[in-house]
PDB file of N, CA and C in Angstrom:
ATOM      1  N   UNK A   1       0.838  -1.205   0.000  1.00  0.00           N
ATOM      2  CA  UNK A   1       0.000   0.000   0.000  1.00  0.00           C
ATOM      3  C   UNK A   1       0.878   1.263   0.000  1.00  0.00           C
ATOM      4  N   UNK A   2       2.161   1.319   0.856  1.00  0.00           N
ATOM      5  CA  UNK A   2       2.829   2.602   1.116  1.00  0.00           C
ATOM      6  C   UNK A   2       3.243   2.633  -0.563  1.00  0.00           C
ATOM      7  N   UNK A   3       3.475   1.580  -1.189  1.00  0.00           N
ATOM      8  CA  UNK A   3       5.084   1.509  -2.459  1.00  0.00           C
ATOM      9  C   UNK A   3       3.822   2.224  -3.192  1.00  0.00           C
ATOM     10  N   UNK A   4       2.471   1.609  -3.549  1.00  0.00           N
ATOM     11  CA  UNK A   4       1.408   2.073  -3.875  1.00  0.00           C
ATOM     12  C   UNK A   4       1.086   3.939  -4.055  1.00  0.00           C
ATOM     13  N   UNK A   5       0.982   4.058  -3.095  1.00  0.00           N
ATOM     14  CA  UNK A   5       0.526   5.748  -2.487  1.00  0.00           C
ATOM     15  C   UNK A   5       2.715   6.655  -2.804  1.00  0.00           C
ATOM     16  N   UNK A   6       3.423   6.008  -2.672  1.00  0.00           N
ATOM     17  CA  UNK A   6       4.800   6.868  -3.013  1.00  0.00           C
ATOM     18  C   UNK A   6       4.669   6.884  -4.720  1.00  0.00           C
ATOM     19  N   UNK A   7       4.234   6.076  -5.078  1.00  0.00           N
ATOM     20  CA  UNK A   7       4.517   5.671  -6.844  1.00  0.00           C
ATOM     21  C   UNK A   7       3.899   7.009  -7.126  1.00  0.00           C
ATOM     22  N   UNK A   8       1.934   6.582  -7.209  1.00  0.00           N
ATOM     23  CA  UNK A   8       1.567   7.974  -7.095  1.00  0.00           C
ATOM     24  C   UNK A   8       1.819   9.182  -7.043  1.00  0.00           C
ATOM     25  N   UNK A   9       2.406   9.486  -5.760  1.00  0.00           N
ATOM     26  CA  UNK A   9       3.171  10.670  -5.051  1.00  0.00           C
ATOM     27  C   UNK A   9       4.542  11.224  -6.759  1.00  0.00           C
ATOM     28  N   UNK A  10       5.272  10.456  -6.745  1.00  0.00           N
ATOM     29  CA  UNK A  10       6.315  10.872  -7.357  1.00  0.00           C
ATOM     30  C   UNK A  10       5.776  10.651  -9.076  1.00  0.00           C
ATOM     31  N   UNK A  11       5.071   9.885  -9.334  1.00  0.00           N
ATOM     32  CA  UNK A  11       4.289  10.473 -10.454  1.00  0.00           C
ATOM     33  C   UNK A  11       3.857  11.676 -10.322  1.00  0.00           C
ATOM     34  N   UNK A  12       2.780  12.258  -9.404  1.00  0.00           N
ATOM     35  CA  UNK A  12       2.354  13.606  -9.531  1.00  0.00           C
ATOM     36  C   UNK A  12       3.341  14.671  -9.474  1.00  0.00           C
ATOM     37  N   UNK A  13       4.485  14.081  -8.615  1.00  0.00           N
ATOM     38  CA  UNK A  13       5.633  15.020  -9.370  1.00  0.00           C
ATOM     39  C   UNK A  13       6.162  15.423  -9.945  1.00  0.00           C
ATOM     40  N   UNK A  14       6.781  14.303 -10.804  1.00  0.00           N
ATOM     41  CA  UNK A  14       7.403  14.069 -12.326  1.00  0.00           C
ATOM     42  C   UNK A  14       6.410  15.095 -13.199  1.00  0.00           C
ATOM     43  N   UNK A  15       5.249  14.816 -13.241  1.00  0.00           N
ATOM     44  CA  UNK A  15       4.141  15.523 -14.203  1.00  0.00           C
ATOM     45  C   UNK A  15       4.318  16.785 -13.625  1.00  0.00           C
ATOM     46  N   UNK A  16       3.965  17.289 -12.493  1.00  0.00           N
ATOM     47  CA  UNK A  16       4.367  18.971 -12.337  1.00  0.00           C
ATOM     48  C   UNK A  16       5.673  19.451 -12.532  1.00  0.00           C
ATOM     49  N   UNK A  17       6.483  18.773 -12.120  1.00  0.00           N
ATOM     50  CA  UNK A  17       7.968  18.845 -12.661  1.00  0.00           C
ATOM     51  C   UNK A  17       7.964  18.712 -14.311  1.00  0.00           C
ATOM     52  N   UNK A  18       7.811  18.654 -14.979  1.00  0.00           N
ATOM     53  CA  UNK A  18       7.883  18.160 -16.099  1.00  0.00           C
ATOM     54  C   UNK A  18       6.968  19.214 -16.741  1.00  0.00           C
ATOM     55  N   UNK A  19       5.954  19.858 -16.537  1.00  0.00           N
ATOM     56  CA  UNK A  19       4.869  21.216 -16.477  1.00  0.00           C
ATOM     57  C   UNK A  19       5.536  21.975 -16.242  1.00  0.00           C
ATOM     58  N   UNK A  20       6.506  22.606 -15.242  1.00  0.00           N
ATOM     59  CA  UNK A  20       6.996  23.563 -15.232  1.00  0.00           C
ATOM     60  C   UNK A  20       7.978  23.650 -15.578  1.00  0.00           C
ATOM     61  N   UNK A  21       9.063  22.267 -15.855  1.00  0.00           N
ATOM     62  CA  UNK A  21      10.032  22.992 -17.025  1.00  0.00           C
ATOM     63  C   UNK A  21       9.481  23.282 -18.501  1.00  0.00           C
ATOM     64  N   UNK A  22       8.216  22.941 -18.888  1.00  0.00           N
ATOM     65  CA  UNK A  22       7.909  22.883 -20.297  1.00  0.00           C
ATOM     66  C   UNK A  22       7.270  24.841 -20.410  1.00  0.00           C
ATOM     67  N   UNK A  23       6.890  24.733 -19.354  1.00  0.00           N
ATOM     68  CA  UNK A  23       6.489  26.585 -18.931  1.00  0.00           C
ATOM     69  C   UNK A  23       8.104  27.182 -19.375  1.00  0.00           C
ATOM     70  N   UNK A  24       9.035  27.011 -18.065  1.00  0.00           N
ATOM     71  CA  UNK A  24       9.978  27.769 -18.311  1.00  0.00           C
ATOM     72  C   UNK A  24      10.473  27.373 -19.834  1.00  0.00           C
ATOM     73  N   UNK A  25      10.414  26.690 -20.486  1.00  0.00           N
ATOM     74  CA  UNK A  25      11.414  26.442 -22.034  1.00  0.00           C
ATOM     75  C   UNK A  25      10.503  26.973 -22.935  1.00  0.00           C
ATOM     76  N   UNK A  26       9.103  27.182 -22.590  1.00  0.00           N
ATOM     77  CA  UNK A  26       7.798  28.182 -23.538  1.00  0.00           C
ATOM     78  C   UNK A  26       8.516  29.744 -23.307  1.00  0.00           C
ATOM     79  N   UNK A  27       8.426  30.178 -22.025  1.00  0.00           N
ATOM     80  CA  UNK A  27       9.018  31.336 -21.905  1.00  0.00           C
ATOM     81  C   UNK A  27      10.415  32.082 -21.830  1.00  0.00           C
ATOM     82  N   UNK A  28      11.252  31.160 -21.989  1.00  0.00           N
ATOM     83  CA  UNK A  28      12.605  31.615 -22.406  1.00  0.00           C
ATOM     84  C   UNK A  28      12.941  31.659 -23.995  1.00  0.00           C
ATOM     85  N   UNK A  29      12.217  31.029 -25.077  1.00  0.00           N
ATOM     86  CA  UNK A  29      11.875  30.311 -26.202  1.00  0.00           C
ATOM     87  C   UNK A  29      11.591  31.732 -26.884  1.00  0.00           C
TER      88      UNK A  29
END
């Protein structure tokens, strides 16, 4: 259940991470 709920966790990261470098490389661009 924990490996479960961390996977999650660092998925939703990766994706906001991954959102805001695509922001910053739109606006330096």
């Amino acid at each position: 259940m924990k490996a479960v709920l961390l996977a999650t966790q660092v998925g939703e990261f990766s994706k906001r991470l991954a959102a805001e470098i695509g922001i910053g490389t739109k606006r330096s661009a």
